[in-house]
C-alpha atoms as a PDB file:
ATOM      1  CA  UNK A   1       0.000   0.000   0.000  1.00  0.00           C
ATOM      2  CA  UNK A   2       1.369   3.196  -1.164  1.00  0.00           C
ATOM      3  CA  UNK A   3       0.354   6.942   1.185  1.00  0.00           C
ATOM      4  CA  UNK A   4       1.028   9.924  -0.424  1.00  0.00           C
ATOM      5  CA  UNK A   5       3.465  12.066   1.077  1.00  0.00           C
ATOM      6  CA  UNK A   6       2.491  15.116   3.344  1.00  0.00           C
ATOM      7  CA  UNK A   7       3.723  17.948   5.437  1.00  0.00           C
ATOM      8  CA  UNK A   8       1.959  17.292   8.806  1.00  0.00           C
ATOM      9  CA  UNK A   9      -0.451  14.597  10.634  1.00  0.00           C
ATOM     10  CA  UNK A  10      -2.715  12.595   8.773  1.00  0.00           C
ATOM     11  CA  UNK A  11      -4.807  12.146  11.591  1.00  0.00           C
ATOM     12  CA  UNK A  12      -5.470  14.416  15.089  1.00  0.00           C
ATOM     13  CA  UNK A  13      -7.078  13.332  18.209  1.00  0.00           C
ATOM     14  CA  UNK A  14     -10.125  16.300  18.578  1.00  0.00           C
ATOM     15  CA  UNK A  15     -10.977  16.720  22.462  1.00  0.00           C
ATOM     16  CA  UNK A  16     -13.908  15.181  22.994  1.00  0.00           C
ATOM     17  CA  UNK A  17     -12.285  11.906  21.816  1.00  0.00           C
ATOM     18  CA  UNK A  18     -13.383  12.074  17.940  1.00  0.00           C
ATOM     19  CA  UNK A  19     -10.562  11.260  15.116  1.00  0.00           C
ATOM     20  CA  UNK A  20     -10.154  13.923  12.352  1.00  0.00           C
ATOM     21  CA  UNK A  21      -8.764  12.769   9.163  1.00  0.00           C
ATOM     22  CA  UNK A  22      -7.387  14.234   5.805  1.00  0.00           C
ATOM     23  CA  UNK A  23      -9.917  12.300   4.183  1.00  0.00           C
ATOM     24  CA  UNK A  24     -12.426  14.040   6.288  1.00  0.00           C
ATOM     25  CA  UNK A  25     -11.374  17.345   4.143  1.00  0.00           C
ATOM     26  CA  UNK A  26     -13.742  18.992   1.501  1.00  0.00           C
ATOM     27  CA  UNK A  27     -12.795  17.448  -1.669  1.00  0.00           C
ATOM     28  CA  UNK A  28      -9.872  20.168  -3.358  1.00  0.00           C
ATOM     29  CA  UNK A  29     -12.454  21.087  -6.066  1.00  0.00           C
ATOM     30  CA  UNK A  30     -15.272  21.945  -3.612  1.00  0.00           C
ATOM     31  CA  UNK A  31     -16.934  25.170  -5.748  1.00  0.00           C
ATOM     32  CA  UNK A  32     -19.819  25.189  -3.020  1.00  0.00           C
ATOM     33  CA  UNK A  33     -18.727  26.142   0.408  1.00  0.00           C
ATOM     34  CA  UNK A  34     -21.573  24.912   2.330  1.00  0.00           C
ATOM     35  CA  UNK A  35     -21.514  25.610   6.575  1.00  0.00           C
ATOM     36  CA  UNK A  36     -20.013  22.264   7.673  1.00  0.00           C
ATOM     37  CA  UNK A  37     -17.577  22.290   5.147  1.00  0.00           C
ATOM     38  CA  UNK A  38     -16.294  25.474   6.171  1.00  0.00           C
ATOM     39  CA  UNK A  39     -16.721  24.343   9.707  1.00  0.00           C
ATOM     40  CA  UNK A  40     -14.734  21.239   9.428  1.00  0.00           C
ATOM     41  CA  UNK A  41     -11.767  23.253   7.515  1.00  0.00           C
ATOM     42  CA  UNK A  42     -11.781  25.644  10.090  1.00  0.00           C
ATOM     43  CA  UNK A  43     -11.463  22.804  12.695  1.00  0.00           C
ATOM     44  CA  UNK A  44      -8.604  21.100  10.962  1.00  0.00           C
ATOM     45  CA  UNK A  45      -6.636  23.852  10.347  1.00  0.00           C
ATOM     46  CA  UNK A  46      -7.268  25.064  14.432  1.00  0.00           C
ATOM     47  CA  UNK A  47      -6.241  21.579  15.902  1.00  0.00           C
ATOM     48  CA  UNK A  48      -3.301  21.704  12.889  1.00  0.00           C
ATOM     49  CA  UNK A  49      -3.981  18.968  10.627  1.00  0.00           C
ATOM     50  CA  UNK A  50      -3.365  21.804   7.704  1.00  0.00           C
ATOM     51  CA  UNK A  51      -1.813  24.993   7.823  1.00  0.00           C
ATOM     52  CA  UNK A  52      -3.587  28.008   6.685  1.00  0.00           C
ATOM     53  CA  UNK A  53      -1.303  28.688   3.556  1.00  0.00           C
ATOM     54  CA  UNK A  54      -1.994  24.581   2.684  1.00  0.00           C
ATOM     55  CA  UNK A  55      -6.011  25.739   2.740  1.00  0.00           C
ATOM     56  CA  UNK A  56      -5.838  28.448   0.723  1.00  0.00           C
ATOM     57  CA  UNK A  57      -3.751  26.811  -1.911  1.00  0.00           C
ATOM     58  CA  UNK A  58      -5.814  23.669  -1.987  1.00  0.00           C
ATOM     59  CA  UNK A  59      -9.029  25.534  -1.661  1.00  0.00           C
ATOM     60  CA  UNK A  60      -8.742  28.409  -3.870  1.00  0.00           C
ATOM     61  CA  UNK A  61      -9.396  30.867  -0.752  1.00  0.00           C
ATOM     62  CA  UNK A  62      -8.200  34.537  -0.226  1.00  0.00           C
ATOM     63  CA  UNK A  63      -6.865  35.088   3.012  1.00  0.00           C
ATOM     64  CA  UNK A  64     -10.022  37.613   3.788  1.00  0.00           C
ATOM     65  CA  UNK A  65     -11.934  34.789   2.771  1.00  0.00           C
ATOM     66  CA  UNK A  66     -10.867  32.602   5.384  1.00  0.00           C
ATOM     67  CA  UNK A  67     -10.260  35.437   8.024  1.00  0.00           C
ATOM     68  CA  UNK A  68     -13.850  36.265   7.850  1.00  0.00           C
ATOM     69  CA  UNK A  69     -14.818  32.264   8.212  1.00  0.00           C
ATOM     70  CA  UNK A  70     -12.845  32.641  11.139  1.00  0.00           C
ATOM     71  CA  UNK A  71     -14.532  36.128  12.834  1.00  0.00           C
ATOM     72  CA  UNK A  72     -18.018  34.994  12.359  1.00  0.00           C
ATOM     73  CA  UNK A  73     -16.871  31.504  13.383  1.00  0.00           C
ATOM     74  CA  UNK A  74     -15.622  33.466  16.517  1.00  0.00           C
ATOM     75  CA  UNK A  75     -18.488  35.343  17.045  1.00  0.00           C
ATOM     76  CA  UNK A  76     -21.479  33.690  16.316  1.00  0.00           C
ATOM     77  CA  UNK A  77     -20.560  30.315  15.881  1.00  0.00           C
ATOM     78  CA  UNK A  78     -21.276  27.247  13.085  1.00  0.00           C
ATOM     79  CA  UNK A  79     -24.900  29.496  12.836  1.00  0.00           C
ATOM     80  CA  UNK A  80     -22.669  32.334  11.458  1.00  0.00           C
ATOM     81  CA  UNK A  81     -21.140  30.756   8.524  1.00  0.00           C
ATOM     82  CA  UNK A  82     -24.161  30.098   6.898  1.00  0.00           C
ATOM     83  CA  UNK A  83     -24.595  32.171   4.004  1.00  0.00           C
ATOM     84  CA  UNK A  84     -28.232  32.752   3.843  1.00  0.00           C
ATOM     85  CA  UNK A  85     -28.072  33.773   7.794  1.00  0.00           C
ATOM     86  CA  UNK A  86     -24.897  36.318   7.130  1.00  0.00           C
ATOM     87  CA  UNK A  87     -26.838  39.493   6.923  1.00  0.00           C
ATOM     88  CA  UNK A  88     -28.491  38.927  10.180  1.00  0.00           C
ATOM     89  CA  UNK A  89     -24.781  39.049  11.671  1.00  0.00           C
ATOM     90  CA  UNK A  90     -23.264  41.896   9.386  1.00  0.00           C
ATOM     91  CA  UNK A  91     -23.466  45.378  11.416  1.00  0.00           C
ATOM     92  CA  UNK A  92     -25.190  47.872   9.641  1.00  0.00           C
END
């Protein structure tokens, strides 16, 4: 059996006991950044099973892209990176 070489983990122990994998990624071609998918990026690259330059490469992201996933992450929670919800949260 052959892996494919990477720079860090393949796999992370979360906190509450759960396993998060590489293969638990968003595909790289994802064009439709639904919550949980954003969610489960943002987790990966907090616990570091990617780095942040590795997600915007793969993913196609800007950096303001991803620092905003981050602030309304931060604020409001896995409610605020929904995109049909994100004008409740923007301040006027």
């Amino acid at each position: 059996m052959y892996l494919r070489k990477v720079e860090g983990p393949r796999a992370v122990t979360l906190p509450d006991g759960r396993i998060l994998t590489r293969a638990d990624l968003p595909s790289p071609d994802t064009e439709r950044w639904v919550a949980s998918r954003k969610a489960r990026l943002l987790l990966a690259i907090t616990v570091g099973l990617v780095s942040r330059d590795y997600a915007i490469e793969t993913y196609g992201l800007s950096e303001e892209e991803l620092q905003s996933w981050e602030r309304l992450a931060r604020r409001h929670g896995p409610e605020g990176l929904r995109v049909t919800t994100i004008q409740k949260y923007r301040q006027p």
